[in-house]
N, C-alpha and C. Protein backbone atom coordinates (compact mmCIF):
# COMPACT_ATOMS: atom_id res chain seq x y z
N UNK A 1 11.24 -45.64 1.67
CA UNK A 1 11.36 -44.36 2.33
C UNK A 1 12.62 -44.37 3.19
N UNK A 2 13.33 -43.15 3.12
CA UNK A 2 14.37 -43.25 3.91
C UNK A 2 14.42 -42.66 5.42
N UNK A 3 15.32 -42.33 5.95
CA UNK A 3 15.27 -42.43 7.18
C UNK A 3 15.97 -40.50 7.48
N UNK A 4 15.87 -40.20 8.74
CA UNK A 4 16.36 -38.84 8.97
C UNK A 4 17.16 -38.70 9.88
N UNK A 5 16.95 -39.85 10.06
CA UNK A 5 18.45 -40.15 11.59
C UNK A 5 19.62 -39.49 11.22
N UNK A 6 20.13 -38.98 11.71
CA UNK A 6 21.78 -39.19 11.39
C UNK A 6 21.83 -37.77 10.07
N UNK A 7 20.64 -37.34 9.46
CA UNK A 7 20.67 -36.02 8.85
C UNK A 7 20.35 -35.07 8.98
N UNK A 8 21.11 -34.31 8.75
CA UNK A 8 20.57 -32.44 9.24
C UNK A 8 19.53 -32.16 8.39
N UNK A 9 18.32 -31.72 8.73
CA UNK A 9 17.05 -30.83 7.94
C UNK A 9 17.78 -29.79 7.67
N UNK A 10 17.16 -29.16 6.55
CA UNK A 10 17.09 -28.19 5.66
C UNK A 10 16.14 -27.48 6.45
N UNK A 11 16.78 -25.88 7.09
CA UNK A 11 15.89 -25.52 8.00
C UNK A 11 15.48 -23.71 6.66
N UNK A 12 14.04 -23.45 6.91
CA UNK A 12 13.70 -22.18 6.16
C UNK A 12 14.51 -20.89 6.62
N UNK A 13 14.66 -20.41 5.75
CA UNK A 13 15.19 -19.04 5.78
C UNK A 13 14.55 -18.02 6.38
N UNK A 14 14.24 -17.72 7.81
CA UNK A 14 13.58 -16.01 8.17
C UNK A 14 13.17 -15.10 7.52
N UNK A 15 12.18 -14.75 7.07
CA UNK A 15 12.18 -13.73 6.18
C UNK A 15 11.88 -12.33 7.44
N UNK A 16 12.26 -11.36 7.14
CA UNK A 16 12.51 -10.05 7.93
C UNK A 16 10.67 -9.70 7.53
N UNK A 17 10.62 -9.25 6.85
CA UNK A 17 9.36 -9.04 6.15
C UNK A 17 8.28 -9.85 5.22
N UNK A 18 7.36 -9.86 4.92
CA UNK A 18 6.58 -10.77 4.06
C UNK A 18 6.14 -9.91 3.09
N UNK A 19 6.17 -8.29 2.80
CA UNK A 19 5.58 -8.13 1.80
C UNK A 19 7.05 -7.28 1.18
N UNK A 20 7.13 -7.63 -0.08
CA UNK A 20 8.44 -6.86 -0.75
C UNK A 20 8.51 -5.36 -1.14
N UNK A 21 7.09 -5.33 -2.17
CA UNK A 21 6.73 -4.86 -3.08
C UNK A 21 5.49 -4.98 -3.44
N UNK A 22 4.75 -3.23 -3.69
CA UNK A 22 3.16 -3.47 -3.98
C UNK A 22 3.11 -2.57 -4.52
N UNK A 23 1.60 -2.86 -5.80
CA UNK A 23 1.63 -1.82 -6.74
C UNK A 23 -0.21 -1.26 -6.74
N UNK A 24 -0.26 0.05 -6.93
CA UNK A 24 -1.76 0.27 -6.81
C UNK A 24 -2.47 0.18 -8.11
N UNK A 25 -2.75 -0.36 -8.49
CA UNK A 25 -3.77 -0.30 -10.09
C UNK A 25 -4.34 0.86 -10.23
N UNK A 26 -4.27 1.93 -11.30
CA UNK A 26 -4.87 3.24 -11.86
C UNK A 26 -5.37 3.28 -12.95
N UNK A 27 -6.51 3.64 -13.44
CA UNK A 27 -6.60 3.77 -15.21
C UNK A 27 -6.71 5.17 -15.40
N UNK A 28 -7.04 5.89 -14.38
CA UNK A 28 -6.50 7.68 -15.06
C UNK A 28 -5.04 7.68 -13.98
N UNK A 29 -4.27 7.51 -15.03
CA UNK A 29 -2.96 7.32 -13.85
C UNK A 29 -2.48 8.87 -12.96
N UNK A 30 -2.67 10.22 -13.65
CA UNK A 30 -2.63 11.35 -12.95
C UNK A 30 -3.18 11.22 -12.10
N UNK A 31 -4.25 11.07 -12.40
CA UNK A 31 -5.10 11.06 -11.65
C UNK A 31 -5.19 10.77 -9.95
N UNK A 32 -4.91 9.49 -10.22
CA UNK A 32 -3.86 8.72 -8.84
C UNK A 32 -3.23 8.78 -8.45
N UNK A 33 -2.24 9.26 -9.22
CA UNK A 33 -0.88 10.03 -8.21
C UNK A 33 -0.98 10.94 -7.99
N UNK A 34 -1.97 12.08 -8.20
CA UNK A 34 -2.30 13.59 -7.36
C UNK A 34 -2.94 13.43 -6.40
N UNK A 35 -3.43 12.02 -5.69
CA UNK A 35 -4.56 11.57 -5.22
C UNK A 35 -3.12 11.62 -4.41
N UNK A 36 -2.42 10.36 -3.73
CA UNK A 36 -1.63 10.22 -3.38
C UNK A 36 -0.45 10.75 -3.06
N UNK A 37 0.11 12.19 -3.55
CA UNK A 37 1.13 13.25 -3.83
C UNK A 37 0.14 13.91 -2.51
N UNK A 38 -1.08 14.23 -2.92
CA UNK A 38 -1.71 14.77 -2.15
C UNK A 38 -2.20 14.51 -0.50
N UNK A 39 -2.06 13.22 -0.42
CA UNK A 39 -2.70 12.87 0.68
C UNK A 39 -1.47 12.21 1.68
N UNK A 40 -0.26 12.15 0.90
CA UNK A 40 1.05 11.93 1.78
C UNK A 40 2.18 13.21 1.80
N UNK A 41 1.65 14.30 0.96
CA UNK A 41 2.20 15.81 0.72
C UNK A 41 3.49 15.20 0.09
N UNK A 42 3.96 14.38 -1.23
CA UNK A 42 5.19 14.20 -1.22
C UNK A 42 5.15 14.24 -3.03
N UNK A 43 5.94 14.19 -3.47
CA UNK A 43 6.43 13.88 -5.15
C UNK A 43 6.87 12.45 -5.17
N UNK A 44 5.54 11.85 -6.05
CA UNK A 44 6.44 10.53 -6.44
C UNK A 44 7.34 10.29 -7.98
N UNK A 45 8.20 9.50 -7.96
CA UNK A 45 8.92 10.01 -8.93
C UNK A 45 8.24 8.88 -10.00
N UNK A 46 7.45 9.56 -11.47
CA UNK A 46 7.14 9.14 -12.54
C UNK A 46 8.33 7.95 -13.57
N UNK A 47 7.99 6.42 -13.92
CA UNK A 47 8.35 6.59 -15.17
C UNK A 47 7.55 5.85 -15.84
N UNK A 48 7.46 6.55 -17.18
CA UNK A 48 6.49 6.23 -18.16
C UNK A 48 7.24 5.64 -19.41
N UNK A 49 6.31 4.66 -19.55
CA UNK A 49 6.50 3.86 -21.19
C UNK A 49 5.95 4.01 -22.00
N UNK A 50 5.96 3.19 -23.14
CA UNK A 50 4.51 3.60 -24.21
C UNK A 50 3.41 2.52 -23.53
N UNK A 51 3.56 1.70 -23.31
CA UNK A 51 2.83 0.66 -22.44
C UNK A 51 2.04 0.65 -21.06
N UNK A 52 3.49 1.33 -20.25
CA UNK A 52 3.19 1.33 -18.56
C UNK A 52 3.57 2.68 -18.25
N UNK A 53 2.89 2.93 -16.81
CA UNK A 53 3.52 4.13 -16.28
C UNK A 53 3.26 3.78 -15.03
N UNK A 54 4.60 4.09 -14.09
CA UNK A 54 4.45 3.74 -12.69
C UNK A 54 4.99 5.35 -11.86
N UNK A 55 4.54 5.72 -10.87
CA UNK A 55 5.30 6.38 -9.92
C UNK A 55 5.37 5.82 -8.52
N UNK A 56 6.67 6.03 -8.07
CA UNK A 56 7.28 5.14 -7.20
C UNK A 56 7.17 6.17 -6.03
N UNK A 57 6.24 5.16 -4.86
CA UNK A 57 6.30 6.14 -3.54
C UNK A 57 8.32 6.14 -2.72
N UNK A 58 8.12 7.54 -2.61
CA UNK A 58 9.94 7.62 -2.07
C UNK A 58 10.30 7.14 -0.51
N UNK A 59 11.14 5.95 -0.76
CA UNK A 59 11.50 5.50 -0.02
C UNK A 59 13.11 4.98 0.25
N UNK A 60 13.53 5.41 1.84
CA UNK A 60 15.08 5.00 1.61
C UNK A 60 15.20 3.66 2.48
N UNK A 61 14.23 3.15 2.90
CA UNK A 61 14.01 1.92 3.82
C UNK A 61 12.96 1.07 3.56
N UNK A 62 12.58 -0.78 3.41
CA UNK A 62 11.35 -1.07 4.27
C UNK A 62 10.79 -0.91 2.90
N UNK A 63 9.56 -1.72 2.80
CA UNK A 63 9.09 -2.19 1.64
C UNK A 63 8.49 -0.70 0.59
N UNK A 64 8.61 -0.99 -0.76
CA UNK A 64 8.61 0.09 -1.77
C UNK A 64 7.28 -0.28 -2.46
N UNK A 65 6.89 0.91 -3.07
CA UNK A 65 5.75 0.34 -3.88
C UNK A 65 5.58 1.53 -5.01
N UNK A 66 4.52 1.48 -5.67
CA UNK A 66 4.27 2.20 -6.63
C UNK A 66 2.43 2.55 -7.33
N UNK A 67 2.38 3.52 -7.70
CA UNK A 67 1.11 3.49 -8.58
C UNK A 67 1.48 2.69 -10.05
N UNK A 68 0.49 2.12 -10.62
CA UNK A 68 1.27 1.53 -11.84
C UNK A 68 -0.26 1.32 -12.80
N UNK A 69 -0.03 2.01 -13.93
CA UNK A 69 -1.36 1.94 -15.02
C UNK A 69 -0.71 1.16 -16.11
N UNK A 70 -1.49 0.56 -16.98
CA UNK A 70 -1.46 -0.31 -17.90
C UNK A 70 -1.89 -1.74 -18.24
N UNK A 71 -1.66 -2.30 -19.11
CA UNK A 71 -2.49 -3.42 -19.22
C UNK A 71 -3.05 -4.39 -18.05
N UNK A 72 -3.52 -5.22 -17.47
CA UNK A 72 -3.54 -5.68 -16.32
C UNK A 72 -3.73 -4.77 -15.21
N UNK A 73 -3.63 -3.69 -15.09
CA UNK A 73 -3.75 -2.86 -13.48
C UNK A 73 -5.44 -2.49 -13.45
N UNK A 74 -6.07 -2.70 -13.26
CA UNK A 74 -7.71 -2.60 -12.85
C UNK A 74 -8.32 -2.63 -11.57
N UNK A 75 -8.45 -1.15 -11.37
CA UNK A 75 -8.85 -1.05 -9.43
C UNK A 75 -9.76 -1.68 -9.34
N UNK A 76 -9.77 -1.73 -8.05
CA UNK A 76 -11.15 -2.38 -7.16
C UNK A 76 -11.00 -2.57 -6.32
N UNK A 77 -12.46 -3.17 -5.17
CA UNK A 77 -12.79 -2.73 -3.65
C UNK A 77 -12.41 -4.73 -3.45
N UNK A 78 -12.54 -5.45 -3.96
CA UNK A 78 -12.36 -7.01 -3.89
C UNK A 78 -10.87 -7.32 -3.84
N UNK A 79 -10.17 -8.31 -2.99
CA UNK A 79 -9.25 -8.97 -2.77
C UNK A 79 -8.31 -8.30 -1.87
N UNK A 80 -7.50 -8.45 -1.60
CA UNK A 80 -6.29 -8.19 -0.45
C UNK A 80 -6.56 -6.51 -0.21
N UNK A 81 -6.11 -6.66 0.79
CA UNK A 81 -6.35 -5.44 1.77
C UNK A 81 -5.03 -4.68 1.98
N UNK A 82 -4.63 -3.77 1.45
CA UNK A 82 -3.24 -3.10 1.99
C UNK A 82 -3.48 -1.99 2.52
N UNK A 83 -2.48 -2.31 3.90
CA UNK A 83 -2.25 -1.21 5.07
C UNK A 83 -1.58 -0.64 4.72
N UNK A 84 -1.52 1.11 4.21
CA UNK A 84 -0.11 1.80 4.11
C UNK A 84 0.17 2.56 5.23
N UNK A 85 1.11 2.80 5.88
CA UNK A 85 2.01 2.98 7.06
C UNK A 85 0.79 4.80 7.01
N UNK A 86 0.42 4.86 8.44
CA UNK A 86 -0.25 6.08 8.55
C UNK A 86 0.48 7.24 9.31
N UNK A 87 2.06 6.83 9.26
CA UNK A 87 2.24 7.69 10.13
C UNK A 87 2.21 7.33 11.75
N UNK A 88 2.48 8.89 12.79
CA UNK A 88 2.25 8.71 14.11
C UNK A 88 1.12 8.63 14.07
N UNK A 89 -0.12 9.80 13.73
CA UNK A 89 -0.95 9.73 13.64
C UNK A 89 -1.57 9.49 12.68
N UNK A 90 -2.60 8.64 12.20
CA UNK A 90 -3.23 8.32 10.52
C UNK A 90 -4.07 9.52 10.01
N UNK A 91 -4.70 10.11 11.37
CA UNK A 91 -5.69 11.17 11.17
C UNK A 91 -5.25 12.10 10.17
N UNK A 92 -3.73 12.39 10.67
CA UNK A 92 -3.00 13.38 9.58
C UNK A 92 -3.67 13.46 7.76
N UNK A 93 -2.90 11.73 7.31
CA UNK A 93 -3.22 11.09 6.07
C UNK A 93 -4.43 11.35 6.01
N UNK A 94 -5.33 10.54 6.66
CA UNK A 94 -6.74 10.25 6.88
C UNK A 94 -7.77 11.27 5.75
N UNK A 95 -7.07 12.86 6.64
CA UNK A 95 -8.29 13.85 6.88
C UNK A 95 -8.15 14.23 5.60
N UNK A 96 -6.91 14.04 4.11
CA UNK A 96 -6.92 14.91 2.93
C UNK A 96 -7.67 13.82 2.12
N UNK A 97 -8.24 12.17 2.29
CA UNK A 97 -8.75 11.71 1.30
C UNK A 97 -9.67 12.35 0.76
N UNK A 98 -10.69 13.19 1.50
CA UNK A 98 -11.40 13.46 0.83
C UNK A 98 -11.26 14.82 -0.47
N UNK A 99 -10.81 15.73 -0.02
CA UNK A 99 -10.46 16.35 -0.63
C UNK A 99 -9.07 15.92 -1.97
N UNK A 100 -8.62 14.98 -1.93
CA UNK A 100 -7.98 14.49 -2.83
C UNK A 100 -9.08 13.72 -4.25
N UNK A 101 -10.10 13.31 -3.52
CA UNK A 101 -10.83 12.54 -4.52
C UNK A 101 -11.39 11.02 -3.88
N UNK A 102 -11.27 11.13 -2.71
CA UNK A 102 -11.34 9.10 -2.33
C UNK A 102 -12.92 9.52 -0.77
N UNK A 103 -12.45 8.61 -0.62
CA UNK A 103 -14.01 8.96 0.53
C UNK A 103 -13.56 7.70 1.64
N UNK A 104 -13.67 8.26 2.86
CA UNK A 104 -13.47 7.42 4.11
C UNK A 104 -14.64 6.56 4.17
N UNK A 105 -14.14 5.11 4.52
CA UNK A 105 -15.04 4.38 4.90
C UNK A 105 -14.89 3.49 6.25
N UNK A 106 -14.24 3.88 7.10
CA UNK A 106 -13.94 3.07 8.10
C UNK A 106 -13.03 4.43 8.40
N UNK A 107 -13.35 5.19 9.37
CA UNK A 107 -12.69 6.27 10.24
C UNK A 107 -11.90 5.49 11.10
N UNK A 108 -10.51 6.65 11.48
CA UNK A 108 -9.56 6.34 12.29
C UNK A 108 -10.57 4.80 13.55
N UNK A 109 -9.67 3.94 13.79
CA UNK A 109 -10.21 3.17 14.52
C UNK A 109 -9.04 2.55 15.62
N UNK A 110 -9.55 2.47 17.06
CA UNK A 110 -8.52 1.88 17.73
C UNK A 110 -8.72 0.17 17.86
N UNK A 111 -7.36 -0.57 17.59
CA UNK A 111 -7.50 -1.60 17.46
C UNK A 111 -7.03 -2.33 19.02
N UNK A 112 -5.85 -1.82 19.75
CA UNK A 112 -5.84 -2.39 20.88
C UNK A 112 -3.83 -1.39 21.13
N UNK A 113 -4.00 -1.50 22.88
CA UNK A 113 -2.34 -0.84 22.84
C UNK A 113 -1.41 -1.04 22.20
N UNK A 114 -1.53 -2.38 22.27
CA UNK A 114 -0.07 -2.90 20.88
C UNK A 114 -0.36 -2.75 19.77
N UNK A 115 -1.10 -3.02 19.34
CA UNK A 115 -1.78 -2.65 17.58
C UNK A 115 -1.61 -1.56 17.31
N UNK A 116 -2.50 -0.28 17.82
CA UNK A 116 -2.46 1.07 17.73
C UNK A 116 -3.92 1.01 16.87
N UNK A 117 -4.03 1.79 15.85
CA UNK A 117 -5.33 2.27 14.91
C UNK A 117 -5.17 2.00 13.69
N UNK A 118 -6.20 2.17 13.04
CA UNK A 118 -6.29 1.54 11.41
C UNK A 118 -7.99 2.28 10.95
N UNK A 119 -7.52 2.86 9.46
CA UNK A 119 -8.60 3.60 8.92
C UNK A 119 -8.98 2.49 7.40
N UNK A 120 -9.71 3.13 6.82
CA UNK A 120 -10.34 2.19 5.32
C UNK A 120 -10.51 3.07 4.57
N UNK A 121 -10.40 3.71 3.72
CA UNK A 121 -10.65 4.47 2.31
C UNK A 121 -10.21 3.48 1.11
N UNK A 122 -11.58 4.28 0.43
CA UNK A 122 -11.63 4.21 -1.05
C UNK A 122 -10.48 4.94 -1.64
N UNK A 123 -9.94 5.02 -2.57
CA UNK A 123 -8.99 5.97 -3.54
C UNK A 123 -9.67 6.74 -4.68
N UNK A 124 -8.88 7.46 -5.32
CA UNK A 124 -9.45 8.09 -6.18
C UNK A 124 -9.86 7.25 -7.64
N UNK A 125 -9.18 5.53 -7.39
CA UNK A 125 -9.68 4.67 -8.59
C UNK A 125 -10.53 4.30 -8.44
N UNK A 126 -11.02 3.96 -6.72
CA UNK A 126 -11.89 3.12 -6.42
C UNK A 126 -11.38 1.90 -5.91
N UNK A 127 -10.09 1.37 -5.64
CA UNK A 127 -9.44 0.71 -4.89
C UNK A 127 -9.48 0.98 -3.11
N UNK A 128 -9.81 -0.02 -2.52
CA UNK A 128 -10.18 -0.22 -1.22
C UNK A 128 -8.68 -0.75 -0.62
N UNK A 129 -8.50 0.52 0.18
CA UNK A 129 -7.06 0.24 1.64
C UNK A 129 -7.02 0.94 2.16
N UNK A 130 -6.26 0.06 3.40
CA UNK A 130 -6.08 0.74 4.65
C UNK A 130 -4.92 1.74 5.38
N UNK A 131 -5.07 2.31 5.98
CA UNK A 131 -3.91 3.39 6.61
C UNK A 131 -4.30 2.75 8.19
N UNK A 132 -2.56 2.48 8.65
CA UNK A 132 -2.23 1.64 10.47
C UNK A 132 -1.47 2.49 10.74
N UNK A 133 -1.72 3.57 12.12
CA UNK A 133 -0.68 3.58 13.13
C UNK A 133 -0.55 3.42 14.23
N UNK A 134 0.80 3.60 14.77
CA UNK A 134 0.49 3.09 16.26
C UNK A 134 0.16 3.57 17.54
């Protein structure tokens, strides 16, 4: 074994952020993005393959994501939890799940001054996440 005296470590790189990129699993893919068009009032922009079809929530900053149907994409309420940005207020977002197709399960909630609030809905696949603001 060698020794470290006398050598500089290899120090890690900062990462600014930890999440890059996230995609929502759909199998009626309209479906999901009217869900979402609807409940953030915005147009996401479609592209479709013979295979895949993704629409990309619009963003000019700060991590990107997308709805995305096709082989492998299969909603559900099990595994990782994603917070999507709620805004000043989440209530805003919050109040069209239902009427979009998804159902609240954890109402606006305060988490602490620095934290701010955080809600839980279902989607219109049946995929379980959260909406944080501050």
């Amino acid at each position: 074994m060698g020794s470290t005296t006398g050598r500089k470590m290899k120090t890690e790189t900062k990462l600014k952020d930890f999440v890059s990129w996230f995609e929502i699993p759909a199998l009626n893919f309209e479906k999901a993005v009217a869900f979402y068009d609807h409940i953030y009032n915005i147009k996401m922009e479609r592209v479709v393959s013979s295979t895949h079809s993704m629409a990309v929530f619009p963003t000019s900053s700060g991590v990107g994501g997308a709805v995305v149907h096709g082989p492998g994409s299969i909603p559900g309420q099990i595994g990782p939890l994603l917070y999507l940005n709620g805004g000043k207020d989440l209530e805003t977002i919050l109040s069209r799940v239902p009427d979009a197709g998804g159902r609240i399960i954890m109402p606006k909630t305060f988490i602490n001054e620095e934290s701010g609030y955080f809600a839980i809905f279902i989607d219109s696949e049946g995929n379980k996440l959260a909406l944080h603001s501050e």
